[in-house]
PDB file of N, CA and C in Angstrom:
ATOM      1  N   UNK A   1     101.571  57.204 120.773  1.00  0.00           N
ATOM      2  CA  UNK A   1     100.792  56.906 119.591  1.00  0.00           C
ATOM      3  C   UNK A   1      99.334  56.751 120.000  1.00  0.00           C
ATOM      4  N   UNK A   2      98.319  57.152 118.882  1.00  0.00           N
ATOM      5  CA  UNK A   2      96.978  57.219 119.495  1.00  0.00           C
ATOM      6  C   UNK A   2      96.248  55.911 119.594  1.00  0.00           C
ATOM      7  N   UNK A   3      95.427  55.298 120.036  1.00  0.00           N
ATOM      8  CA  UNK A   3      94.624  54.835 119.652  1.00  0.00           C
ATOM      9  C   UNK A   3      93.415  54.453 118.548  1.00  0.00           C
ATOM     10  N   UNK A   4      93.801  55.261 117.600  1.00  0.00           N
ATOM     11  CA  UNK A   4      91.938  55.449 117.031  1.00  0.00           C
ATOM     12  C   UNK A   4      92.679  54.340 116.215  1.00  0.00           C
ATOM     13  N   UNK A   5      91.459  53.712 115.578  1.00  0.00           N
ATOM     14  CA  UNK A   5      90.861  52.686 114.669  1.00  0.00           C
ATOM     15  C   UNK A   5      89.895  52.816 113.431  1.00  0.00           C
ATOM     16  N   UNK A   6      90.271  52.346 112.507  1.00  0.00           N
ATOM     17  CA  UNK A   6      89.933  53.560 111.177  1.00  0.00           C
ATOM     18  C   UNK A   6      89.516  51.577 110.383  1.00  0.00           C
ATOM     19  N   UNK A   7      88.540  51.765 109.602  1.00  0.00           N
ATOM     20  CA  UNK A   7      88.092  50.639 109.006  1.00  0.00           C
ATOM     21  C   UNK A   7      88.230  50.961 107.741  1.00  0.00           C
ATOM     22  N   UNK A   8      88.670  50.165 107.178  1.00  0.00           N
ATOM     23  CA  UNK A   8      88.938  49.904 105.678  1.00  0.00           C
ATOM     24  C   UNK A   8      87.759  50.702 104.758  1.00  0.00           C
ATOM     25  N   UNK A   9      86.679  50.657 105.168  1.00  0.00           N
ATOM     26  CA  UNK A   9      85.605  51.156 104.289  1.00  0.00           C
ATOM     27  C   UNK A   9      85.775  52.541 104.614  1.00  0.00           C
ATOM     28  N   UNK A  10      85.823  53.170 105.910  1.00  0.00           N
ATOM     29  CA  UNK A  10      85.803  54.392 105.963  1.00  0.00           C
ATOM     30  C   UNK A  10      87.248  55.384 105.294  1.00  0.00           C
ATOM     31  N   UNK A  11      88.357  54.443 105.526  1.00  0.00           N
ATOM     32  CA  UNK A  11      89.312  55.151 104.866  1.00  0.00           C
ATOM     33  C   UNK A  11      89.128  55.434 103.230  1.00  0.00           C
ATOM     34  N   UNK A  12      88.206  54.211 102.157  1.00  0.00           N
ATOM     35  CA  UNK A  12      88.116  53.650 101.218  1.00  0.00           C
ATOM     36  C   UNK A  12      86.987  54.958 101.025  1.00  0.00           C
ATOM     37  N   UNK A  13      86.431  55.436 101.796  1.00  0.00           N
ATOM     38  CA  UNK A  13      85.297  56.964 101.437  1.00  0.00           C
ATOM     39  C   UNK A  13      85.819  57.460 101.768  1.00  0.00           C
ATOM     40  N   UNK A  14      86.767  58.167 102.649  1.00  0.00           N
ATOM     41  CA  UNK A  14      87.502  59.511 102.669  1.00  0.00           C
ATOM     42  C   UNK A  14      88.655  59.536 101.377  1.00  0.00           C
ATOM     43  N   UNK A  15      89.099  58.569 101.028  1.00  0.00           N
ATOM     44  CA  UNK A  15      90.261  58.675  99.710  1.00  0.00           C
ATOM     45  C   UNK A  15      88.880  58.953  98.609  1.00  0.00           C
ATOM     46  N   UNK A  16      87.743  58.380  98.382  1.00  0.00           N
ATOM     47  CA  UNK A  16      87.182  58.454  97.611  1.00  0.00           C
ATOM     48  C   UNK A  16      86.832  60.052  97.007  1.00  0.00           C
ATOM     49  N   UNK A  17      85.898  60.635  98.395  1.00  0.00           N
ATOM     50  CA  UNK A  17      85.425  61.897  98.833  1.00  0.00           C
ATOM     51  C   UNK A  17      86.366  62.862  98.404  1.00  0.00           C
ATOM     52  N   UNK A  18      88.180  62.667  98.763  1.00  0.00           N
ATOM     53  CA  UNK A  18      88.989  63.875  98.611  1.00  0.00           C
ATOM     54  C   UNK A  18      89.513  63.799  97.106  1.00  0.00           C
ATOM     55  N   UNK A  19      89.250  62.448  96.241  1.00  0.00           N
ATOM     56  CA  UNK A  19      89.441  62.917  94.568  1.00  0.00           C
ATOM     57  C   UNK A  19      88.184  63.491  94.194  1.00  0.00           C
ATOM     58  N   UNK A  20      86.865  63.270  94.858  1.00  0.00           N
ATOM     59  CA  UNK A  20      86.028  63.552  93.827  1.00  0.00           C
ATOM     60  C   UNK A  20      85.890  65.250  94.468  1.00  0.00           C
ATOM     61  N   UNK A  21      86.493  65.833  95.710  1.00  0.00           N
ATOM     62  CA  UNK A  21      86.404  67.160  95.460  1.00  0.00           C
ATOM     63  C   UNK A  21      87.948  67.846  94.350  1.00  0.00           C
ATOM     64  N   UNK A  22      88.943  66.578  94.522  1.00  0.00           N
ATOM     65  CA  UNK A  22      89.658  67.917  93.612  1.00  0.00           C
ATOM     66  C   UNK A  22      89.042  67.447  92.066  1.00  0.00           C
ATOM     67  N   UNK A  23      88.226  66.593  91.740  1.00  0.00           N
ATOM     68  CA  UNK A  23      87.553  66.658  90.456  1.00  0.00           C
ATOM     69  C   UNK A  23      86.926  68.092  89.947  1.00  0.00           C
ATOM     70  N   UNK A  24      86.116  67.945  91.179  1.00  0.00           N
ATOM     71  CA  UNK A  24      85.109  69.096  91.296  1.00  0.00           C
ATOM     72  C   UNK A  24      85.694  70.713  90.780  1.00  0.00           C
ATOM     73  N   UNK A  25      86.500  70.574  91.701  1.00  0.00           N
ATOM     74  CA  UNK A  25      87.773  71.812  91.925  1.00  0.00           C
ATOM     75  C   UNK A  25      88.176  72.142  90.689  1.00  0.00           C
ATOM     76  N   UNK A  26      88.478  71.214  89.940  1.00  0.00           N
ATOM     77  CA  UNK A  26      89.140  71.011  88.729  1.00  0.00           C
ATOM     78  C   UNK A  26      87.887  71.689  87.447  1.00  0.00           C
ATOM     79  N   UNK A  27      86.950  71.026  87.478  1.00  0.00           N
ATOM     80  CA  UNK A  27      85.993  71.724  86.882  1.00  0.00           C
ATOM     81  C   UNK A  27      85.456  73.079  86.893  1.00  0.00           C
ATOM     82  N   UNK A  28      85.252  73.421  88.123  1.00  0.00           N
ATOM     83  CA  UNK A  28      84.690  74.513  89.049  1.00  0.00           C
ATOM     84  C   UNK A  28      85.307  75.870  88.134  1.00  0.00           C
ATOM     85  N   UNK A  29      87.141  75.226  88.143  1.00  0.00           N
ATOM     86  CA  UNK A  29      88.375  76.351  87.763  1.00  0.00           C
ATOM     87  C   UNK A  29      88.461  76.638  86.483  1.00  0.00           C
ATOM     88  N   UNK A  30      87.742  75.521  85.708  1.00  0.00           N
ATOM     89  CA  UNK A  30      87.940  75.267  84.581  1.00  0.00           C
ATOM     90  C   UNK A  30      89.511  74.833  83.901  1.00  0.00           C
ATOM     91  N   UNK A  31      90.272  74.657  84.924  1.00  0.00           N
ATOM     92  CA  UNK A  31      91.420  74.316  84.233  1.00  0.00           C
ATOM     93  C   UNK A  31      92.223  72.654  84.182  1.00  0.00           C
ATOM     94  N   UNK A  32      92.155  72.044  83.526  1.00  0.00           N
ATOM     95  CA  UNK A  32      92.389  70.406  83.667  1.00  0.00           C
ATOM     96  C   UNK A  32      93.588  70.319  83.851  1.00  0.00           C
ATOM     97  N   UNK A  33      94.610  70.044  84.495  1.00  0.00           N
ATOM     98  CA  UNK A  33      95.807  69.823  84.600  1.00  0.00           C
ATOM     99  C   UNK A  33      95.951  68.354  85.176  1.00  0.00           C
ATOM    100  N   UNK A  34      96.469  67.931  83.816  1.00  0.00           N
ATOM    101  CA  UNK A  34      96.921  66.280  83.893  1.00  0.00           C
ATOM    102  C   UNK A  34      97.803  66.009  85.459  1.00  0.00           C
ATOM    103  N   UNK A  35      98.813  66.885  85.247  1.00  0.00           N
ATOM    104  CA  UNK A  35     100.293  66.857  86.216  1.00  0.00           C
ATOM    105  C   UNK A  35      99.734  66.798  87.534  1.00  0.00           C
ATOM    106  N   UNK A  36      98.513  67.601  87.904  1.00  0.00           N
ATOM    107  CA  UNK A  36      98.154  67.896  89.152  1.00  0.00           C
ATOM    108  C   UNK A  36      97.165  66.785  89.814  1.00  0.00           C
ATOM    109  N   UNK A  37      96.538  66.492  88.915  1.00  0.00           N
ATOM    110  CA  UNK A  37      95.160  65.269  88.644  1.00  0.00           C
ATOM    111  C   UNK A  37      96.168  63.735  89.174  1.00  0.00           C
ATOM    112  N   UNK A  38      97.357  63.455  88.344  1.00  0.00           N
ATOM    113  CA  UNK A  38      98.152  62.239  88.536  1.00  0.00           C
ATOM    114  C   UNK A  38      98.662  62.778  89.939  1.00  0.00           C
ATOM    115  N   UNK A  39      99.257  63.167  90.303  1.00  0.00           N
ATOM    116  CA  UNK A  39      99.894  63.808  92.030  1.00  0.00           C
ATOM    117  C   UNK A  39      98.946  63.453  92.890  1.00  0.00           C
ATOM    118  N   UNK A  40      97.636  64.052  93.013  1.00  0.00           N
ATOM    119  CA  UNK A  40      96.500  63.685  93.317  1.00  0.00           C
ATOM    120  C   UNK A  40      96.226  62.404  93.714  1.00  0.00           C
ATOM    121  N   UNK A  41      96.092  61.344  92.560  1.00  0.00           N
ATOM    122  CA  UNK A  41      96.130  60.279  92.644  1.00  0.00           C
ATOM    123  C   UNK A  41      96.825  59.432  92.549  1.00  0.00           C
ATOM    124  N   UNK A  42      98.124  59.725  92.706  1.00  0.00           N
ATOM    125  CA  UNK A  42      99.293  59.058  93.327  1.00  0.00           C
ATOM    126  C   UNK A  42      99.578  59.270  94.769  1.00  0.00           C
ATOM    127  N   UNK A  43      99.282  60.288  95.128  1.00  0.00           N
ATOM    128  CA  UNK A  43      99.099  60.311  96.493  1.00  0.00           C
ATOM    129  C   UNK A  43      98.231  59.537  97.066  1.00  0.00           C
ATOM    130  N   UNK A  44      96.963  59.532  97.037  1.00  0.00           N
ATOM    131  CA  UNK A  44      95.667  58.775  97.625  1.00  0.00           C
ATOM    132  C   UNK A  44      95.957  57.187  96.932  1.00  0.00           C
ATOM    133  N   UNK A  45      96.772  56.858  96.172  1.00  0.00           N
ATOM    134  CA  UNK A  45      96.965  55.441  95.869  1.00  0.00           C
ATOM    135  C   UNK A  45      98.289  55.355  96.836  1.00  0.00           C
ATOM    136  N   UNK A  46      99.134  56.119  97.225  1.00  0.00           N
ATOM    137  CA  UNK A  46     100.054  55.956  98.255  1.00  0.00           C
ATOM    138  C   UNK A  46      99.502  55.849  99.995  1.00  0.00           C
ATOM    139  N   UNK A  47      98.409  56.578  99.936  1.00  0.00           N
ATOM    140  CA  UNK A  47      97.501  56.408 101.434  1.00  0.00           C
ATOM    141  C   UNK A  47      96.816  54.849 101.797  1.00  0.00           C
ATOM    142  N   UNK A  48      96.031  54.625 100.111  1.00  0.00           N
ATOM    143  CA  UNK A  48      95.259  53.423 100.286  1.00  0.00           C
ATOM    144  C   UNK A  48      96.202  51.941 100.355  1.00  0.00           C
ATOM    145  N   UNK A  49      97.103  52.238 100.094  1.00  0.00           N
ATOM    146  CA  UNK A  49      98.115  50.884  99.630  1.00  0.00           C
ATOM    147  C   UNK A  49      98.836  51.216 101.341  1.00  0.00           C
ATOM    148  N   UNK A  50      98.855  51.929 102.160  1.00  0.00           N
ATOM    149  CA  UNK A  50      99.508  51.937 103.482  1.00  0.00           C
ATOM    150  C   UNK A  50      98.362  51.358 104.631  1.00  0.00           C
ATOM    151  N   UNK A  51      97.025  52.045 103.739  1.00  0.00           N
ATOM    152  CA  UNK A  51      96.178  51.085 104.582  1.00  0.00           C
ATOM    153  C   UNK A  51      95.604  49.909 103.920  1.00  0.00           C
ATOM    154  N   UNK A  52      96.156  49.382 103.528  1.00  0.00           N
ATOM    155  CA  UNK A  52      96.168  48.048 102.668  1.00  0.00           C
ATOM    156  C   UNK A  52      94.443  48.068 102.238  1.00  0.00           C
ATOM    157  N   UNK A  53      94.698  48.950 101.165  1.00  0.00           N
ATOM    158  CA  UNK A  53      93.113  48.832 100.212  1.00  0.00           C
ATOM    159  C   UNK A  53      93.803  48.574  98.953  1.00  0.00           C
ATOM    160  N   UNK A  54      94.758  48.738  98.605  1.00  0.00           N
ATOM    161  CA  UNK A  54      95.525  48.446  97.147  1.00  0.00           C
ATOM    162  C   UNK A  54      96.187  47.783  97.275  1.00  0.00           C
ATOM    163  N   UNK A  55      96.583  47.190  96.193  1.00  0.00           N
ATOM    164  CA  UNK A  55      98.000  46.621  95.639  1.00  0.00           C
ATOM    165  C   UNK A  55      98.996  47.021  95.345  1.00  0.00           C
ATOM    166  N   UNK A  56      99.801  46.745  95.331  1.00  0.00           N
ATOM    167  CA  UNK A  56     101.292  47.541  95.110  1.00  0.00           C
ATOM    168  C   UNK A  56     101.083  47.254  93.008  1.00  0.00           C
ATOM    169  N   UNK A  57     101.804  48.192  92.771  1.00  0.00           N
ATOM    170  CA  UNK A  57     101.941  49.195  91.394  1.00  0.00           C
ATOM    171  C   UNK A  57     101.820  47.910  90.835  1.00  0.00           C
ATOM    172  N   UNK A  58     101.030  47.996  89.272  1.00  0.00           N
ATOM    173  CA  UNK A  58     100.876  47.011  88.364  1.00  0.00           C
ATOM    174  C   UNK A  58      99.785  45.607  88.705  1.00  0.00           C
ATOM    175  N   UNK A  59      99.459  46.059  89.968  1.00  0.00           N
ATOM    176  CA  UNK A  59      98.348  44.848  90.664  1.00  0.00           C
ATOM    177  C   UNK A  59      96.790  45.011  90.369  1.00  0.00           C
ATOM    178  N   UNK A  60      96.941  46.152  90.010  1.00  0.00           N
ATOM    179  CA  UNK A  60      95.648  46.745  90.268  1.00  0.00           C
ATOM    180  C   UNK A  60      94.894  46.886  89.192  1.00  0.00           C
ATOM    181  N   UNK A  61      93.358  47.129  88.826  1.00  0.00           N
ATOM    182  CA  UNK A  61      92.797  46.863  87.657  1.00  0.00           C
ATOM    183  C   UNK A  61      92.944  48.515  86.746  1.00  0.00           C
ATOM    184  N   UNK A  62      92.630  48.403  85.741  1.00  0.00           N
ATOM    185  CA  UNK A  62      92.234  49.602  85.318  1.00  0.00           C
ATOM    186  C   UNK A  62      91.105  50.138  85.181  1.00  0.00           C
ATOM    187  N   UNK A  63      90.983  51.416  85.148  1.00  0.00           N
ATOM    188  CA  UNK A  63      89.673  52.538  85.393  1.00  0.00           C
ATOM    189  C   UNK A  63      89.203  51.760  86.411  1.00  0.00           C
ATOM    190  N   UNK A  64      89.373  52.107  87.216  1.00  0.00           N
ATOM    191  CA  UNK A  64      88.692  51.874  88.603  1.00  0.00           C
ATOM    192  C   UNK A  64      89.618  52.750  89.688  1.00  0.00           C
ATOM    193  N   UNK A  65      88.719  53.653  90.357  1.00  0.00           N
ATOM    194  CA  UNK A  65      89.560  54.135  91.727  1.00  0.00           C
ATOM    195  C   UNK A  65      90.513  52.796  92.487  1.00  0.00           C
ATOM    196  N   UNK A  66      91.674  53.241  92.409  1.00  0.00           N
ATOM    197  CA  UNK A  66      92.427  52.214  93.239  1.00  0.00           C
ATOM    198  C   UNK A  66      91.817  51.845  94.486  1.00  0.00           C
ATOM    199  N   UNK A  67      91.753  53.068  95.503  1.00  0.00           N
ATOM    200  CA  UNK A  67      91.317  53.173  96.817  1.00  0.00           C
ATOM    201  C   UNK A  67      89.928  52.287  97.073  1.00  0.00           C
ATOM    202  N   UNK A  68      89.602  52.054  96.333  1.00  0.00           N
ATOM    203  CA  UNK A  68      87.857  51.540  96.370  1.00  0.00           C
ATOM    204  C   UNK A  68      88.057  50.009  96.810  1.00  0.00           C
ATOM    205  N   UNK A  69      87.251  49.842  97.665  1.00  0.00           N
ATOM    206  CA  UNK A  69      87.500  48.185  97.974  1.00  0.00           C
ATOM    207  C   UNK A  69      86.577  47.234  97.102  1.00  0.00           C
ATOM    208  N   UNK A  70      87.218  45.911  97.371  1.00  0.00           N
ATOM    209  CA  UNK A  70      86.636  44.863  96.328  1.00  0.00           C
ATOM    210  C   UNK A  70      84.954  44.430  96.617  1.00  0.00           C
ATOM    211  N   UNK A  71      84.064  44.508  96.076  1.00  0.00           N
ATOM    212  CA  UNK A  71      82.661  44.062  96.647  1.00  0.00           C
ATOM    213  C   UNK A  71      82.788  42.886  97.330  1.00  0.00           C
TER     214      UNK A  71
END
């Protein structure tokens, strides 16, 4: 197993960084797909909650990126 060491903030901008390109993506294509958008961000709320930036389901506020840490 490796070593590296990953800080809460930096994981908290790479989850950030990889919704706001499939936003982008999403626009770019012009095609909105709900189904794909929730996957998306059920995934990256499954990354951030392993590196303990979330709460487990129902903890968490609404409209707000899960992944985002607390000020």
């Amino acid at each position: 197993m490796g070593l590296d060491l990953w800080f809460r903030e930096d994981v908290a901008r790479i989850l950030a960084s990889t919704w706001e390109a499939m936003r982008s993506a999403q626009r770019m294509s012009g095609h909105a797909n709900a189904d794909y958008q929730r996957g998306v961000e059920d995934t990256l709320r499954a990354v951030g909650l392993a590196f303990g930036l979330v709460q487990p389901a129902g903890a968490v506020r609404p409209y707000r990126h899960d992944w985002e840490i607390e000020p």
